[in-house]
PDB file of N, CA and C in Angstrom:
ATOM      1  N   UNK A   1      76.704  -2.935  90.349  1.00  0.00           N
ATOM      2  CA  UNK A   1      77.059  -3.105  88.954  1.00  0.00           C
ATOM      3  C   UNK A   1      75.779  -3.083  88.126  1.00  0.00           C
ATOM      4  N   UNK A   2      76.017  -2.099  86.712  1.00  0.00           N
ATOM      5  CA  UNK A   2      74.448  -1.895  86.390  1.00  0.00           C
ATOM      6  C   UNK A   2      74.914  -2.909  84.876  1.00  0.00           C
ATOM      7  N   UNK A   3      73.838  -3.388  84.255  1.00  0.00           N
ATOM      8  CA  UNK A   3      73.709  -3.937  82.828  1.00  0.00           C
ATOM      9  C   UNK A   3      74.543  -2.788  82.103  1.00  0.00           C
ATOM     10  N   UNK A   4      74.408  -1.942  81.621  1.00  0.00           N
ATOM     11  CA  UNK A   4      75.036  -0.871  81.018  1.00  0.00           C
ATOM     12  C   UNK A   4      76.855  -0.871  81.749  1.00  0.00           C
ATOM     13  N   UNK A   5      77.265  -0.727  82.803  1.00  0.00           N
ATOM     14  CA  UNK A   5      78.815  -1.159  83.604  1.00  0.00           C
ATOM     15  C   UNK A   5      79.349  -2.233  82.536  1.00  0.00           C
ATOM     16  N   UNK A   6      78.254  -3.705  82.631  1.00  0.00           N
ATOM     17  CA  UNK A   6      78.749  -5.053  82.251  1.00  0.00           C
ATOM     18  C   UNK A   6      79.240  -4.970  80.800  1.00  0.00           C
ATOM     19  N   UNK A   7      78.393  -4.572  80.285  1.00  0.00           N
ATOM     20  CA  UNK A   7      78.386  -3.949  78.531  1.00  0.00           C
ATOM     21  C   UNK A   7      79.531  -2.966  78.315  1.00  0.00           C
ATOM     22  N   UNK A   8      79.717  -2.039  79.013  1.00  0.00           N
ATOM     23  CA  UNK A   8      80.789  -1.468  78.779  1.00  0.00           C
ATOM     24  C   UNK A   8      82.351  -2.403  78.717  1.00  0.00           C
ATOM     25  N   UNK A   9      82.110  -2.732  79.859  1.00  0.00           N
ATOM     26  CA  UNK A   9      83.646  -3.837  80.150  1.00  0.00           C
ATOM     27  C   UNK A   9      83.559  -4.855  79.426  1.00  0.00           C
ATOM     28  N   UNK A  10      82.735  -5.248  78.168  1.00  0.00           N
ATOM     29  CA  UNK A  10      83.023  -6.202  77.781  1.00  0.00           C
ATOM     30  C   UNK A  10      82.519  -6.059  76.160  1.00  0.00           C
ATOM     31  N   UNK A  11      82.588  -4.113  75.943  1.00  0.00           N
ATOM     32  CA  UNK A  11      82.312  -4.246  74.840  1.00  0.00           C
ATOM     33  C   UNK A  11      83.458  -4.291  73.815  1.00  0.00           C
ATOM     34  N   UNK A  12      84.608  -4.686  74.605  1.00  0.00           N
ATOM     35  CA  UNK A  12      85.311  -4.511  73.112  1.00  0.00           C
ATOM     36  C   UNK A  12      86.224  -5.572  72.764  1.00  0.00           C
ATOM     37  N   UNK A  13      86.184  -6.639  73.269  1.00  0.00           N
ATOM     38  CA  UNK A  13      86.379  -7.773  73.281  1.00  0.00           C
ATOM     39  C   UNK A  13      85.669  -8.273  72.133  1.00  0.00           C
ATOM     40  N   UNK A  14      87.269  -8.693  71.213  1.00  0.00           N
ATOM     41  CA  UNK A  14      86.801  -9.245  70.177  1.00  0.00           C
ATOM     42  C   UNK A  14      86.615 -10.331  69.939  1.00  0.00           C
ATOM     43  N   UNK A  15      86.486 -11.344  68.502  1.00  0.00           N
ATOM     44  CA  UNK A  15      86.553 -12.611  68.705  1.00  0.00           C
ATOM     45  C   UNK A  15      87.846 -13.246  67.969  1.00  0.00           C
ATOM     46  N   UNK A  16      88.545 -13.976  68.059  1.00  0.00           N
ATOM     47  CA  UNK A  16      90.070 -13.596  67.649  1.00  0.00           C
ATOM     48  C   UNK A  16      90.484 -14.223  66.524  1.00  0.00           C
ATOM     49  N   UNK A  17      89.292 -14.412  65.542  1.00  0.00           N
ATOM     50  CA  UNK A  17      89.430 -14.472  64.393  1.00  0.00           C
ATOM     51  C   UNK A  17      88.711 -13.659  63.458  1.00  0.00           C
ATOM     52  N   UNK A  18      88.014 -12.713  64.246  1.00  0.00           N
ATOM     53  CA  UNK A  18      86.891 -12.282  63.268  1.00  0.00           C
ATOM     54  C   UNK A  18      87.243 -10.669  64.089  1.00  0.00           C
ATOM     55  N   UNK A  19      87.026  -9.606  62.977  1.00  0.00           N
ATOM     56  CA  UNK A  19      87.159  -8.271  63.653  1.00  0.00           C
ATOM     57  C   UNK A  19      86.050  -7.973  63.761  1.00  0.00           C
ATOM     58  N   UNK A  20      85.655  -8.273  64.861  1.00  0.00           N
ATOM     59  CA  UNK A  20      84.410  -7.557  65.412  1.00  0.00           C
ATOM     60  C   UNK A  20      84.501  -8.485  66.591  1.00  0.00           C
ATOM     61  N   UNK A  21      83.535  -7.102  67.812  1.00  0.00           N
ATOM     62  CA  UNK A  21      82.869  -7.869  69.312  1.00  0.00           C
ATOM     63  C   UNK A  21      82.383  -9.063  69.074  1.00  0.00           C
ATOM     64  N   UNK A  22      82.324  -9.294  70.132  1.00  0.00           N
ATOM     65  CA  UNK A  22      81.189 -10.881  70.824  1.00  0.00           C
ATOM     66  C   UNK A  22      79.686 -10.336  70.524  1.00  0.00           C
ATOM     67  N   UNK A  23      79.830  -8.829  71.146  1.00  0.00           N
ATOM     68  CA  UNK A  23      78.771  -8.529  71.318  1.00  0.00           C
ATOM     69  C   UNK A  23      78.508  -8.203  69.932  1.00  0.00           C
ATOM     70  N   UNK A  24      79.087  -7.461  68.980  1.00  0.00           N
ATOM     71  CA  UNK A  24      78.170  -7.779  67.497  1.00  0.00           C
ATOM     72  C   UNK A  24      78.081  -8.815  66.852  1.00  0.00           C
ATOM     73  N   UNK A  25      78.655  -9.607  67.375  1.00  0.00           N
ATOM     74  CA  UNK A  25      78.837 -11.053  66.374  1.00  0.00           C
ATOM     75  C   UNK A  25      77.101 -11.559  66.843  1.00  0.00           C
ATOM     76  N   UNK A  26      76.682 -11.245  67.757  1.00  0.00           N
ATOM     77  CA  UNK A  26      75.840 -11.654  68.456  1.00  0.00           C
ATOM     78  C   UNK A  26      76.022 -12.897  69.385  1.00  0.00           C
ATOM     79  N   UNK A  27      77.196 -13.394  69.699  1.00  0.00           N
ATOM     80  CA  UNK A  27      77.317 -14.597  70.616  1.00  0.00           C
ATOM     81  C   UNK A  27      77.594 -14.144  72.444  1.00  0.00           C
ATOM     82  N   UNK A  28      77.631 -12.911  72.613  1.00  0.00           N
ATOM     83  CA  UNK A  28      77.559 -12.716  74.290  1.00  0.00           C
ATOM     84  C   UNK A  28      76.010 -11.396  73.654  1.00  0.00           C
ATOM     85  N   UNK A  29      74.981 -12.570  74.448  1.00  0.00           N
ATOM     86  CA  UNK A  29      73.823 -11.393  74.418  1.00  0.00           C
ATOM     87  C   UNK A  29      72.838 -12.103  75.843  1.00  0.00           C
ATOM     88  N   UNK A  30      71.942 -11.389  75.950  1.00  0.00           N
ATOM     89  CA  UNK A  30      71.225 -11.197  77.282  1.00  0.00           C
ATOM     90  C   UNK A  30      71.568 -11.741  78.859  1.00  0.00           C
ATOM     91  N   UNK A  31      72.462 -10.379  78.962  1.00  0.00           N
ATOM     92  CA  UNK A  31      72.808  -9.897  80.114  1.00  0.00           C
ATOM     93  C   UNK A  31      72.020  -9.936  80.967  1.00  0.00           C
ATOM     94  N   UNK A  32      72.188 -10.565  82.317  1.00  0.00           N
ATOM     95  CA  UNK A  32      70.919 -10.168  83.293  1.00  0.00           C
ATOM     96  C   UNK A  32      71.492 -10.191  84.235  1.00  0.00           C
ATOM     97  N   UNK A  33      70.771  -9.660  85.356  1.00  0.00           N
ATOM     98  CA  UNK A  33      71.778  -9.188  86.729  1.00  0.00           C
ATOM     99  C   UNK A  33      70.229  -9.487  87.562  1.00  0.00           C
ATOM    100  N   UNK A  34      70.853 -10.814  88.504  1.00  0.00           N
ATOM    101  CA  UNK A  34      69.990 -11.198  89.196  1.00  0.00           C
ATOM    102  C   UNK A  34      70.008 -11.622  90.482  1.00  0.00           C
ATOM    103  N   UNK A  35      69.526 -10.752  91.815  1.00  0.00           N
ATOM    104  CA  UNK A  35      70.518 -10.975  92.879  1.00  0.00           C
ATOM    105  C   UNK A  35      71.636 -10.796  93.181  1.00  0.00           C
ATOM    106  N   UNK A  36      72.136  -9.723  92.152  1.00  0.00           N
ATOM    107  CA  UNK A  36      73.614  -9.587  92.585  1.00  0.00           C
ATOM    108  C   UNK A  36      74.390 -10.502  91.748  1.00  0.00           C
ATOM    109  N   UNK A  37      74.022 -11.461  91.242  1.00  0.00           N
ATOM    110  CA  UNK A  37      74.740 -12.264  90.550  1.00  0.00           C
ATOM    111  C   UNK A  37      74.586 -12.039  88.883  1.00  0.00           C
ATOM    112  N   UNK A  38      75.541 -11.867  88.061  1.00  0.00           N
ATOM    113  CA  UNK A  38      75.534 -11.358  86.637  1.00  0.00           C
ATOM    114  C   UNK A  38      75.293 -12.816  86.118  1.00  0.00           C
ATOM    115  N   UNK A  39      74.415 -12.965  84.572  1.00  0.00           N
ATOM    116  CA  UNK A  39      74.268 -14.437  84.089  1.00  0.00           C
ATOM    117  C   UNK A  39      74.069 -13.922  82.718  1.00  0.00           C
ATOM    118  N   UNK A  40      75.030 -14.291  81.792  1.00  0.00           N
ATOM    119  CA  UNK A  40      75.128 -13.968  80.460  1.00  0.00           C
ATOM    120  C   UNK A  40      74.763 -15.363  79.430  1.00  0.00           C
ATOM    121  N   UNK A  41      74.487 -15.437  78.412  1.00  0.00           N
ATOM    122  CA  UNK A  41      74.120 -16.337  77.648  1.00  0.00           C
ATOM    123  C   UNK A  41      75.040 -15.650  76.117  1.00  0.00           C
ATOM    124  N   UNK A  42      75.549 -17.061  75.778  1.00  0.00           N
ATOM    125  CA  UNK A  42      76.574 -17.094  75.016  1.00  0.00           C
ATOM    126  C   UNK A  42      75.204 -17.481  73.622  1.00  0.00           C
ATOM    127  N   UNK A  43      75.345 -17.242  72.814  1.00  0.00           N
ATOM    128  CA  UNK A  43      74.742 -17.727  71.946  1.00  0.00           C
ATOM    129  C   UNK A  43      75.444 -18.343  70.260  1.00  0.00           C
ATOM    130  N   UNK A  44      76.208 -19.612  70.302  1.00  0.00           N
ATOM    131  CA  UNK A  44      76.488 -19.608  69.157  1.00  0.00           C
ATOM    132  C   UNK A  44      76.510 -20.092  68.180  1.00  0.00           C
ATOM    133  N   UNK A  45      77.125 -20.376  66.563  1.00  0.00           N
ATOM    134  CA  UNK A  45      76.417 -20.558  65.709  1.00  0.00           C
ATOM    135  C   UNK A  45      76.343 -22.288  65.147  1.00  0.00           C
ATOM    136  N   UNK A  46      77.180 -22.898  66.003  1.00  0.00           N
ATOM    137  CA  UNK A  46      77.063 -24.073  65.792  1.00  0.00           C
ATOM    138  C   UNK A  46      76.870 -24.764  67.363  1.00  0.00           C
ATOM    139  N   UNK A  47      76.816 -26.098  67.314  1.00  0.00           N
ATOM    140  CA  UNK A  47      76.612 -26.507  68.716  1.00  0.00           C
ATOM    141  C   UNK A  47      77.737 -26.959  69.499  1.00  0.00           C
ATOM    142  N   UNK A  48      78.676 -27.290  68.194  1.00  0.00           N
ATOM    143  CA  UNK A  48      80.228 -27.763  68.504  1.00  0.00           C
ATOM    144  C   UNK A  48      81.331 -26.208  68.305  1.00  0.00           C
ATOM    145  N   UNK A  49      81.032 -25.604  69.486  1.00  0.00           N
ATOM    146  CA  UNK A  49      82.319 -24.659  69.001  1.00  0.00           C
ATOM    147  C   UNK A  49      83.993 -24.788  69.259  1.00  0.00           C
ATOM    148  N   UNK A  50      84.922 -25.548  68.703  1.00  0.00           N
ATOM    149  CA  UNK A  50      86.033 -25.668  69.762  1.00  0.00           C
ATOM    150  C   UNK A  50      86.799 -24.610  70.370  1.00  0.00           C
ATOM    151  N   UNK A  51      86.163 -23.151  70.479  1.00  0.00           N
ATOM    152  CA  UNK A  51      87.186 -22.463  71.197  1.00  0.00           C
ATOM    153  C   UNK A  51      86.056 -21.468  72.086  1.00  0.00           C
ATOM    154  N   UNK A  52      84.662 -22.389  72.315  1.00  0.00           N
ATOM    155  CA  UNK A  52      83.982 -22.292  73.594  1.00  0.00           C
ATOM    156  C   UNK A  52      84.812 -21.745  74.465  1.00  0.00           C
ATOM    157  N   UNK A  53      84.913 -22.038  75.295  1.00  0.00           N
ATOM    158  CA  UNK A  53      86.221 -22.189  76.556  1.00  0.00           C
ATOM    159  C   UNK A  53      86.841 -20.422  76.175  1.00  0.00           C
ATOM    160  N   UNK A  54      87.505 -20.331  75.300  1.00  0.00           N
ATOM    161  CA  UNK A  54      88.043 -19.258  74.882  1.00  0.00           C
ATOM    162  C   UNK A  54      87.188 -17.869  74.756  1.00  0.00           C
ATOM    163  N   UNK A  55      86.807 -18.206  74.017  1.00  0.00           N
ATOM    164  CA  UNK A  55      85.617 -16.975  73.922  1.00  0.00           C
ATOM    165  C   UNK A  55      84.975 -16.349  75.606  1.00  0.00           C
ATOM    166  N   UNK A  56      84.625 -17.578  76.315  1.00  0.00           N
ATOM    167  CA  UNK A  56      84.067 -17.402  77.925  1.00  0.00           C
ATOM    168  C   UNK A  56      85.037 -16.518  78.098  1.00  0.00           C
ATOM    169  N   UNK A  57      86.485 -17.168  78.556  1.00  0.00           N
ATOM    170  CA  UNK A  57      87.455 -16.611  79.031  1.00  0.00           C
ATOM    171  C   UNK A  57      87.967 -14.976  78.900  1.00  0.00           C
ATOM    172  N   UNK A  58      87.406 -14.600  77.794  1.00  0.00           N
ATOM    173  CA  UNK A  58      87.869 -13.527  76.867  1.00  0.00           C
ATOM    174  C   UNK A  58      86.812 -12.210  77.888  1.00  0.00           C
ATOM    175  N   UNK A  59      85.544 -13.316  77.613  1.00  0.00           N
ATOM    176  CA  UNK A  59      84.702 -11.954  78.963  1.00  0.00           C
ATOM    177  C   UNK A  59      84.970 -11.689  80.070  1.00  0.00           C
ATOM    178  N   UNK A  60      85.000 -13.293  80.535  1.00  0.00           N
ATOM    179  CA  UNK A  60      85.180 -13.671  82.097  1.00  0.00           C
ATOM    180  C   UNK A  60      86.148 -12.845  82.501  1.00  0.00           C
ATOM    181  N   UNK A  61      87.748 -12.817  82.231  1.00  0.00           N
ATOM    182  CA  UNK A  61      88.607 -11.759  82.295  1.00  0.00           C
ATOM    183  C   UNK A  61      88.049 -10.541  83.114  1.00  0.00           C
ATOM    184  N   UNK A  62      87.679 -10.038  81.871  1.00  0.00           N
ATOM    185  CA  UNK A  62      87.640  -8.274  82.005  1.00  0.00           C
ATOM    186  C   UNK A  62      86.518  -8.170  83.375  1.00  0.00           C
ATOM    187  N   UNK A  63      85.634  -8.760  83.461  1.00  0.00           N
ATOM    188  CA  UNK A  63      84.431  -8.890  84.226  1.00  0.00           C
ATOM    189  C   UNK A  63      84.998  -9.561  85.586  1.00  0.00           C
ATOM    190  N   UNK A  64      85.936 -10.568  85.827  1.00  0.00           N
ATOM    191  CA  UNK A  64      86.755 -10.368  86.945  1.00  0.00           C
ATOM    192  C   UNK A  64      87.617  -9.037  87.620  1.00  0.00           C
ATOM    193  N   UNK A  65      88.041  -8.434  86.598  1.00  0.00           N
ATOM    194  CA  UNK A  65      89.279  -7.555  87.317  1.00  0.00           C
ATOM    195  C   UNK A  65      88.278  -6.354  87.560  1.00  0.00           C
ATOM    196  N   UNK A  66      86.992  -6.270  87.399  1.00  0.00           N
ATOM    197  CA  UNK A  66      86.017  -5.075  88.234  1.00  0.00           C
ATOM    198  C   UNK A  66      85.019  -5.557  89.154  1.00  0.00           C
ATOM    199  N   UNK A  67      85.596  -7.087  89.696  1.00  0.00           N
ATOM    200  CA  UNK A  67      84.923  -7.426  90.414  1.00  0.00           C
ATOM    201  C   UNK A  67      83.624  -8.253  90.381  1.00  0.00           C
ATOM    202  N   UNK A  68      83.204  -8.984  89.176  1.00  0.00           N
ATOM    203  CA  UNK A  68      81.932  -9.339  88.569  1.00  0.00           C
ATOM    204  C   UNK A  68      82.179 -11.342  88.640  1.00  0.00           C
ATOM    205  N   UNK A  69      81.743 -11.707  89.302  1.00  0.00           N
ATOM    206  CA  UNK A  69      81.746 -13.129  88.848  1.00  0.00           C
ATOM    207  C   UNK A  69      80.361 -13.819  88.216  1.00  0.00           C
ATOM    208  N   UNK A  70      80.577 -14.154  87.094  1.00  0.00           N
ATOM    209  CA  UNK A  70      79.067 -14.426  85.899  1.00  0.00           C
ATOM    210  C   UNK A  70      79.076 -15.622  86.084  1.00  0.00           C
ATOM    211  N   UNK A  71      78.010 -16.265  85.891  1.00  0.00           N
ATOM    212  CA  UNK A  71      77.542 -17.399  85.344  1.00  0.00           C
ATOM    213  C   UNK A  71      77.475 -17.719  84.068  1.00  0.00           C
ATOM    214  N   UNK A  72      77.378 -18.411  82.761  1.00  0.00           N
ATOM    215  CA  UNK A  72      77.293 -18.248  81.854  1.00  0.00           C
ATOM    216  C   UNK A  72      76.080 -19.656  81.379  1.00  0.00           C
ATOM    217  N   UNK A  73      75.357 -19.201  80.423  1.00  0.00           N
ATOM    218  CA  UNK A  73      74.037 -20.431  80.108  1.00  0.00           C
ATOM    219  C   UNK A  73      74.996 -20.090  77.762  1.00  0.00           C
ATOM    220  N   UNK A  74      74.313 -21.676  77.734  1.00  0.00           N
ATOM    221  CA  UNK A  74      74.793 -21.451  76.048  1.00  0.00           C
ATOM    222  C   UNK A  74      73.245 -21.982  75.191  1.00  0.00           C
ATOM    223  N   UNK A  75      73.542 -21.299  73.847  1.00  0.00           N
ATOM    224  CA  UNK A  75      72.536 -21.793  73.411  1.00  0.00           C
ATOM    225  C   UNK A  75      73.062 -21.830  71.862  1.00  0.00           C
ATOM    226  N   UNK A  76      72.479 -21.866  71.108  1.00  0.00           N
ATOM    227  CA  UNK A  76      72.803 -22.105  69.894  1.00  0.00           C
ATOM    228  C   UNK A  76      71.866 -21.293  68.340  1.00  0.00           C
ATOM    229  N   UNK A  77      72.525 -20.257  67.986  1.00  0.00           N
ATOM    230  CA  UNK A  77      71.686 -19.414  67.309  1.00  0.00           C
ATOM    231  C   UNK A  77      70.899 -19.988  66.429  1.00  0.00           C
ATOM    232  N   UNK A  78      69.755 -19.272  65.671  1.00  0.00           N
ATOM    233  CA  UNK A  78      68.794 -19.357  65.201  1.00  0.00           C
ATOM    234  C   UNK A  78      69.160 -18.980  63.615  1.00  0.00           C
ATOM    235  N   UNK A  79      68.535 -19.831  62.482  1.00  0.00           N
ATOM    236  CA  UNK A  79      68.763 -19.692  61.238  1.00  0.00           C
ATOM    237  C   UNK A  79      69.315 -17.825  61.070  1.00  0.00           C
ATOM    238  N   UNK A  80      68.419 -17.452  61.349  1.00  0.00           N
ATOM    239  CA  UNK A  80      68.475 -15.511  60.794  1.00  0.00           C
ATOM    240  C   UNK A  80      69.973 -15.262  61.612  1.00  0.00           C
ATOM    241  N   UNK A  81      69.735 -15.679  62.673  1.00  0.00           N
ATOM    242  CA  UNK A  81      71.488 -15.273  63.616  1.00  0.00           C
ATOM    243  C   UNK A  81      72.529 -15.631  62.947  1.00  0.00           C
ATOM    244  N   UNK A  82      72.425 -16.957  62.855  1.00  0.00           N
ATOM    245  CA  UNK A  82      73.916 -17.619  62.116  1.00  0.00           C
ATOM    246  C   UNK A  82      73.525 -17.324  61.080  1.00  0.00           C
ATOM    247  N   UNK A  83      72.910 -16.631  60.358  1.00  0.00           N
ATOM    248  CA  UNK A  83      73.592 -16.298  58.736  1.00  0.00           C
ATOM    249  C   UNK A  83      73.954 -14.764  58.522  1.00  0.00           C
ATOM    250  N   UNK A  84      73.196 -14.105  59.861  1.00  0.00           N
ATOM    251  CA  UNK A  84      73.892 -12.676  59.844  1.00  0.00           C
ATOM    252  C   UNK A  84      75.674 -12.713  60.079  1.00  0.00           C
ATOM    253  N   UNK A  85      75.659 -13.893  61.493  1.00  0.00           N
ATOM    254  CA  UNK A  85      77.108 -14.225  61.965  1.00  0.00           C
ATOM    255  C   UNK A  85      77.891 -14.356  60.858  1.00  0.00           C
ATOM    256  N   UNK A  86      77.294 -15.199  59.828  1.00  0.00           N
ATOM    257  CA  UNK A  86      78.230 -15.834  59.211  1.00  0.00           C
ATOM    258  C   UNK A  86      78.552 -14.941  57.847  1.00  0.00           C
ATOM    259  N   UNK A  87      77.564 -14.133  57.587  1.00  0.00           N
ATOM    260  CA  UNK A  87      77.954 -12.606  56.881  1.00  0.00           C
ATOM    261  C   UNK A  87      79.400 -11.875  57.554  1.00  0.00           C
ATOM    262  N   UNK A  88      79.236 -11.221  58.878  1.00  0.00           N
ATOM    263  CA  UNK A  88      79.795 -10.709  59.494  1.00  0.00           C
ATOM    264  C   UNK A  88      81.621 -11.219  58.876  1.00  0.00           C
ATOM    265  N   UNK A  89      81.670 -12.696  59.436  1.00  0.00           N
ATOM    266  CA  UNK A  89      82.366 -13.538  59.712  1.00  0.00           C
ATOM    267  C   UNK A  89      83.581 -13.143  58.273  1.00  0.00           C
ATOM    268  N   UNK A  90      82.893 -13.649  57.257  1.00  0.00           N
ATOM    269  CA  UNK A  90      83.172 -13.431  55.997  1.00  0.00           C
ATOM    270  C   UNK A  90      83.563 -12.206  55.459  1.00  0.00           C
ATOM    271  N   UNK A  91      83.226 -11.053  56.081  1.00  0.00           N
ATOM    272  CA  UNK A  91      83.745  -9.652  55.773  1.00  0.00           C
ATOM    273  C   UNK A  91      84.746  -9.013  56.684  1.00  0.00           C
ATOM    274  N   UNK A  92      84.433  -9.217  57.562  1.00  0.00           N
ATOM    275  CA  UNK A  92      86.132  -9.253  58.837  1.00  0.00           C
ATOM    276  C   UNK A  92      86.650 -10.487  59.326  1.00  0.00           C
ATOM    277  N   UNK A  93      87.437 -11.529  58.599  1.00  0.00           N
ATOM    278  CA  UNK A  93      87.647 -12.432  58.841  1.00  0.00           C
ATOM    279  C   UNK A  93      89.035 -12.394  58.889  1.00  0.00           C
ATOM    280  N   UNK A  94      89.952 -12.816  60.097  1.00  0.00           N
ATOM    281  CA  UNK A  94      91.292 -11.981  60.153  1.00  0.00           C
ATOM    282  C   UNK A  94      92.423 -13.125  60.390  1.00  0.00           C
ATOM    283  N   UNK A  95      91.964 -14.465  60.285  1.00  0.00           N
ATOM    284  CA  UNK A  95      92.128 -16.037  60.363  1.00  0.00           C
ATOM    285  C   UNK A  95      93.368 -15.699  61.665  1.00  0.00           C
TER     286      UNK A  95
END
């Protein structure tokens, strides 16, 4: 499984309030494939998200049914991130 495979299967997974990817929202970013084992980092814009859990799930999915079991690390974006996010957010916002 290459970085480019992982990205594919999980590029179109949206976030299910907002029309747009994970991956443009910027909250599923640096992919790494290490040992065979995939480890993604969630990045998002507050520290309390309540639909954490959800969002995982939404990758985890697709990345199961080709065989991929991830790890996942979280972190919490950076002023410039969360205000691009929260641009984004505000212009495809689909409640």
């Amino acid at each position: 499984m290459t970085k480019e495979e992982i990205i594919k299967t999980i590029s179109d997974v949206k976030h299910p309030a907002i029309d747009h990817s994970l991956l443009d929202l910027g909250i599923v970013k640096n992919i790494r494939i290490e040992d065979d084992k995939v480890r993604i980092t969630f990045s998002l814009p507050f520290p309390q998200v309540p639909i954490t859990n959800m969002l995982v799930d939404s990758i985890d999915q697709p990345l199961q049914s080709i065989g991929v079991n991830a790890d996942y690390d979280f972190t919490v974006m950076d002023e410039k991130e969360k205000a691009e996010f929260l641009r984004m957010e505000k212009e495809a916002w689909r409640g």
